[in-house]
Protein backbone atom coordinates (compact mmCIF):
# COMPACT_ATOMS: atom_id res chain seq x y z
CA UNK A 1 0.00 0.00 0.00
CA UNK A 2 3.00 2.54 0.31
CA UNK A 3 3.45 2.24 -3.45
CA UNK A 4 -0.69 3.58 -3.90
CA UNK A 5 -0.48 6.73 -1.59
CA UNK A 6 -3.37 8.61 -1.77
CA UNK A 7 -3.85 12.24 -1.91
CA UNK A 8 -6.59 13.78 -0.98
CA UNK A 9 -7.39 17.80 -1.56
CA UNK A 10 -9.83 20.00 0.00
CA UNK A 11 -11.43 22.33 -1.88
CA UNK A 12 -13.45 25.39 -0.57
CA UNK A 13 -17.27 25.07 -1.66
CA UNK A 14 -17.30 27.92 -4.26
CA UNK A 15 -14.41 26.00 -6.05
CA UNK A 16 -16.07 22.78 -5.81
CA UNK A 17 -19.06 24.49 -7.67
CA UNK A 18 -17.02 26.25 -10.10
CA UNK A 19 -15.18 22.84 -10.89
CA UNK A 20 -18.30 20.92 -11.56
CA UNK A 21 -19.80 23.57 -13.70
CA UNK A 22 -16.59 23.37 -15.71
CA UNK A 23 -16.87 19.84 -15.89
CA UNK A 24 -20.48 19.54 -17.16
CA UNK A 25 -19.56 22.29 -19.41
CA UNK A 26 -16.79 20.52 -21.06
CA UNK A 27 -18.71 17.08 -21.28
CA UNK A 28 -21.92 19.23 -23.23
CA UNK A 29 -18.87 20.63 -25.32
CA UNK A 30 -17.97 17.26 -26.17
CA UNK A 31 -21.14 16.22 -26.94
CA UNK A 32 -21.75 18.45 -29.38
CA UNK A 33 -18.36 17.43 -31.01
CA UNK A 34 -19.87 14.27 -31.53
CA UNK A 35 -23.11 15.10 -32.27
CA UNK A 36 -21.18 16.99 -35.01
CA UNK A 37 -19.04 14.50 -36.26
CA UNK A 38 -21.95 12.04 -36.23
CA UNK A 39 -23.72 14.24 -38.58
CA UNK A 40 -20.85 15.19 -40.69
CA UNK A 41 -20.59 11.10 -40.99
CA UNK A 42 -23.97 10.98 -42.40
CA UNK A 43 -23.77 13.66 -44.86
CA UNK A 44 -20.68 11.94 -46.38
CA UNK A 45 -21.89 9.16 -46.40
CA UNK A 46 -24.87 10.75 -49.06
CA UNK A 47 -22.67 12.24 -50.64
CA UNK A 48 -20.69 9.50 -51.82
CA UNK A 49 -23.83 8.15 -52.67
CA UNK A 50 -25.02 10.74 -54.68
CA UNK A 51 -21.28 10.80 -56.45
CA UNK A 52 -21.86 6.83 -57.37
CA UNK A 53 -24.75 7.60 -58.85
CA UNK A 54 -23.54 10.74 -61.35
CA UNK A 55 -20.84 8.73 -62.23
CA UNK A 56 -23.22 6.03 -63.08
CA UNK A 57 -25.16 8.64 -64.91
CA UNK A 58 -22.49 9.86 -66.77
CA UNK A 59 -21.12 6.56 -67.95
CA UNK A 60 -24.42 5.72 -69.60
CA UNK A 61 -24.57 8.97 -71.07
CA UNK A 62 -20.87 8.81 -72.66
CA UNK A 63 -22.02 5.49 -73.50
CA UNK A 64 -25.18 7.30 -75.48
CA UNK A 65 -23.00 9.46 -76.84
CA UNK A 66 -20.79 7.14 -78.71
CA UNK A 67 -23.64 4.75 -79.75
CA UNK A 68 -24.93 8.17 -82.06
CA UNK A 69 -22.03 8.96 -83.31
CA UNK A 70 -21.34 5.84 -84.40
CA UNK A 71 -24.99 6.02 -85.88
CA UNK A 72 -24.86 9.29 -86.82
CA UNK A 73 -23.00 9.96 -90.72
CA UNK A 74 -20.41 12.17 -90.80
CA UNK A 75 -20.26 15.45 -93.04
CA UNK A 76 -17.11 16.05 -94.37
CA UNK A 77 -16.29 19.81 -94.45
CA UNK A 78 -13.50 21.37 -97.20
CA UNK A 79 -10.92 22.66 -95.57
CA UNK A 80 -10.96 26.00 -96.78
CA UNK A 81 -14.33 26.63 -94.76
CA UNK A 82 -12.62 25.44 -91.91
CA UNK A 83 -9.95 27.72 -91.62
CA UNK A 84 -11.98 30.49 -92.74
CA UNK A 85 -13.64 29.66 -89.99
CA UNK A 86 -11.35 29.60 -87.47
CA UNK A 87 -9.47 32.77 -88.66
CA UNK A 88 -12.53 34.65 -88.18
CA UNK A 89 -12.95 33.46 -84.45
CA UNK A 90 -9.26 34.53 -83.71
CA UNK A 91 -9.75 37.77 -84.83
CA UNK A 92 -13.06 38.60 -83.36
CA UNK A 93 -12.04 38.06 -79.75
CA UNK A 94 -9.12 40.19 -79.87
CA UNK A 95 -10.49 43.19 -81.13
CA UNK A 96 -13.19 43.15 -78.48
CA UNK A 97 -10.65 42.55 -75.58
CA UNK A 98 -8.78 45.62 -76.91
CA UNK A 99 -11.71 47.94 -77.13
CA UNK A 100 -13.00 46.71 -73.40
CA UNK A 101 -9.50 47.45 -71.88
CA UNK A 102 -9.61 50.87 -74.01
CA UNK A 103 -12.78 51.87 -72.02
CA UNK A 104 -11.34 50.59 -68.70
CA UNK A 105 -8.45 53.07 -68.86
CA UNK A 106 -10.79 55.72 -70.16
CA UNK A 107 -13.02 55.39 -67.50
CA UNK A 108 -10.44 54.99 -64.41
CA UNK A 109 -8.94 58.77 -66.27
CA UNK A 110 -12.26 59.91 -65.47
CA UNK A 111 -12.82 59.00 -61.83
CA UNK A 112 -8.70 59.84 -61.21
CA UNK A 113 -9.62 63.50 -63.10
CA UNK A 114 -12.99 63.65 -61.10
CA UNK A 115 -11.35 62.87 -57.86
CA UNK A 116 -8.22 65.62 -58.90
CA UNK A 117 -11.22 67.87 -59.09
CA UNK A 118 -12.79 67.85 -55.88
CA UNK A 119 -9.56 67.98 -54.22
């Protein structure tokens, strides 16, 4: 028995209180925790679920997909339409992104010369 020694404390009333509040308070705390993780457990659970079943989704509809074009003829295009084609696309978005940064600096002149102004 000299190995087991006991020791015993004595606490005032107030702190024996305060001690038991803070132990009730930290085992709600923890309950929560795992009322949290418990919940968190269920929603991934769904949502692997729900992730099986788009991928099923979207095998059958790749699966569609080549089915029609295997079913589907195939138009054959000259290539001089093509490139026309894609020559006009190039050029198109570069002129707009040019004339949309050419009114962005115009208007951020304005608001710096408006804001000169009123100071």
């Amino acid at each position: 028995m000299d190995s087991k020694n006991v020791m015993h404390v004595k606490l005032e009333f107030v702190e024996a209180i305060e001690n038991k509040k803070q132990i009730l308070s930290l085992e709600f705390r923890i309950l929560q925790m795992l009322n949290a993780i418990k919940q968190y457990y269920e929603l991934r659970v769904l949502e692997l679920k729900n992730k099986q079943k788009i991928n099923a989704t979207i095998k059958k509809a790749s699966i569609n997909l080549t089915k029609l074009k295997k079913i589907i003829p195939k138009i054959e295009t000259p290539k001089k339409i093509i490139t026309k084609e894609n020559a006009m696309h190039k050029i198109t978005p570069q002129t707009n992104k040019k004339s949309d940064i050419e009114i962005q600096i115009q208007e951020i002149q304005e608001r710096l010369k408006s804001i000169d102004q009123k100071f």
